[in-house]
C-alpha atoms as a PDB file:
ATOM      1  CA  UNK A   1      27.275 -48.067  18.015  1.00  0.00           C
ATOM      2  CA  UNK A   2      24.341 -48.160  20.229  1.00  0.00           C
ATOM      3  CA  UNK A   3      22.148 -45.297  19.971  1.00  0.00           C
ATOM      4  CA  UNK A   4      20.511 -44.494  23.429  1.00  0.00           C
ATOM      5  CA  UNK A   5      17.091 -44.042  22.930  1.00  0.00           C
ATOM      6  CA  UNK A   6      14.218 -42.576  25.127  1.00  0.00           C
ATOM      7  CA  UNK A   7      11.961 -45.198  26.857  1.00  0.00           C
ATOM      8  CA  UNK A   8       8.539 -45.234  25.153  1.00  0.00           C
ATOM      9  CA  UNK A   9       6.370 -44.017  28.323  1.00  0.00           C
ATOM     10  CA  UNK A  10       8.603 -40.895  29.014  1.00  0.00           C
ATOM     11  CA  UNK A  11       8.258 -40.152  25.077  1.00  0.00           C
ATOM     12  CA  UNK A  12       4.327 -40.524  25.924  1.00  0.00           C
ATOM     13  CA  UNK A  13       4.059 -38.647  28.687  1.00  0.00           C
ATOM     14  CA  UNK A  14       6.256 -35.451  27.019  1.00  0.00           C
ATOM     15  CA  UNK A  15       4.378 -35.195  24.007  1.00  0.00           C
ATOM     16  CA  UNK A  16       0.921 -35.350  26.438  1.00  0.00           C
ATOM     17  CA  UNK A  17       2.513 -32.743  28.178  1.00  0.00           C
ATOM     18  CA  UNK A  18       3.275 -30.461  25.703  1.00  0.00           C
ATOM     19  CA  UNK A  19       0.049 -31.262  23.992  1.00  0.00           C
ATOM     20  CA  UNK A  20      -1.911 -30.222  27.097  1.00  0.00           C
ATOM     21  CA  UNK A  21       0.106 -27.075  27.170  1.00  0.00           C
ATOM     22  CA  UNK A  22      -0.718 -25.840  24.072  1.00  0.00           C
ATOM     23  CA  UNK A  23      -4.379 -27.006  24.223  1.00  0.00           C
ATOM     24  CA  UNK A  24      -4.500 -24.651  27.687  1.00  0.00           C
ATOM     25  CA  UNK A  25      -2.443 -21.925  25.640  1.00  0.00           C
ATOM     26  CA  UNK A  26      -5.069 -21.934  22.671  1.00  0.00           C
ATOM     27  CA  UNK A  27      -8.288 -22.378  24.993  1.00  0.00           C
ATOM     28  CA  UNK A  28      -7.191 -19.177  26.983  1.00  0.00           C
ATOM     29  CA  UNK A  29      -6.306 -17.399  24.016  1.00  0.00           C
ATOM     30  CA  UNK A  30      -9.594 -17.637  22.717  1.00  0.00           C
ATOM     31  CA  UNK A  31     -11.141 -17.316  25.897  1.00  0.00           C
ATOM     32  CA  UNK A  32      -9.646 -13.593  26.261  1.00  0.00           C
ATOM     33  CA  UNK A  33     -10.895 -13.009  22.543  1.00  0.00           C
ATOM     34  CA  UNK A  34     -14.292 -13.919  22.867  1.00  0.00           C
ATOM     35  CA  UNK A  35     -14.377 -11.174  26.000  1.00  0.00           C
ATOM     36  CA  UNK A  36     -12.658  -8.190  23.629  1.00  0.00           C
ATOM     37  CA  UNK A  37     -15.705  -9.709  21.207  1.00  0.00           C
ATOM     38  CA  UNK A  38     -18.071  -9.397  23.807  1.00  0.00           C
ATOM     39  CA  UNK A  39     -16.861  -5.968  24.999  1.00  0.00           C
ATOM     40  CA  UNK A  40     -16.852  -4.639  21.582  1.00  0.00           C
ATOM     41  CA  UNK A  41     -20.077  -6.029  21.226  1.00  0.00           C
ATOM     42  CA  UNK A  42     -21.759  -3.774  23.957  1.00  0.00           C
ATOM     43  CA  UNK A  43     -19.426  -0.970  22.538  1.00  0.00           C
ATOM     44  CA  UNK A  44     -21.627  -1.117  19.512  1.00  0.00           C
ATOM     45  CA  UNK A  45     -24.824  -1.462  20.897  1.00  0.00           C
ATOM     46  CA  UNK A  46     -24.018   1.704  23.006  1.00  0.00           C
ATOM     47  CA  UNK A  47     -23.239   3.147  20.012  1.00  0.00           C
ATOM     48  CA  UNK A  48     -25.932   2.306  18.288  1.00  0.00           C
ATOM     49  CA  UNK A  49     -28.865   3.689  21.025  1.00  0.00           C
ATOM     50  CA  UNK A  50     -26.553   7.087  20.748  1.00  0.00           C
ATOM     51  CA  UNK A  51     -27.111   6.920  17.252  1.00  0.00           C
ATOM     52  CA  UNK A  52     -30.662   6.252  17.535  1.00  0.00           C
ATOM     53  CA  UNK A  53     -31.629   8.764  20.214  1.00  0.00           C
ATOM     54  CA  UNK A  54     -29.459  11.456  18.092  1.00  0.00           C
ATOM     55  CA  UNK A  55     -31.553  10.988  15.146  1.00  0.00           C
ATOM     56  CA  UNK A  56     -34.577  11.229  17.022  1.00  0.00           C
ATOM     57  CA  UNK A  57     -33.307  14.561  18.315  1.00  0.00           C
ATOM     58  CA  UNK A  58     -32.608  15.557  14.930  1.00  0.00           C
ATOM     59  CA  UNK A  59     -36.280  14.488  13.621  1.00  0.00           C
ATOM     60  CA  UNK A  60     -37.213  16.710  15.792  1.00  0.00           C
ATOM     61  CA  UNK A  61     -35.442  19.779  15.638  1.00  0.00           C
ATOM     62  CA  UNK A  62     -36.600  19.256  11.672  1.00  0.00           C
ATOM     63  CA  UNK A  63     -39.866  18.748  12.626  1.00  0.00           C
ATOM     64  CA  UNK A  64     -40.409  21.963  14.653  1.00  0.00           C
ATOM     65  CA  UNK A  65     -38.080  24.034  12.101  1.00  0.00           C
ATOM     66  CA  UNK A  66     -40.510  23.002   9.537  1.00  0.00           C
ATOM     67  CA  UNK A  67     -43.524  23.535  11.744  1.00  0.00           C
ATOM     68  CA  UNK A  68     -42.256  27.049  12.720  1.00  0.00           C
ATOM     69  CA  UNK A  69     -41.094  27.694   8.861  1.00  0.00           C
ATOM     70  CA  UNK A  70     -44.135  29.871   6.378  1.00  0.00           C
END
């Protein structure tokens, strides 16, 4: 029995194919993660000036209480 077999050159180009589409598949997945990093990111850093100014208010509502306290 002879076994048909693929030519060599369609095999090649196939397997590039399907290479190239999962090297485009992984490259845009991690392309949309590093933009939810990056929006997280400046999440944070908004969260962190709230933060910030809040304790300043609180340092001084503290500060005055303490002024205004006997």
């Amino acid at each position: 029995m002879a076994a048909d077999t693929v030519p060599m050159d369609t095999f090649k180009w196939i397997v590039s194919g399907l290479l190239a589409t999962l090297l485009v598949s992984v490259g845009w997945f991690l392309s949309d993660m590093r933009a939810d990093l990056r929006d997280m990111r400046k999440e944070v850093t908004a969260m962190r000036v709230e933060a910030a100014a809040s304790n300043m208010r609180l340092e001084g509502l503290l500060e005055q209480r303490r002024k205004g306290s006997p």
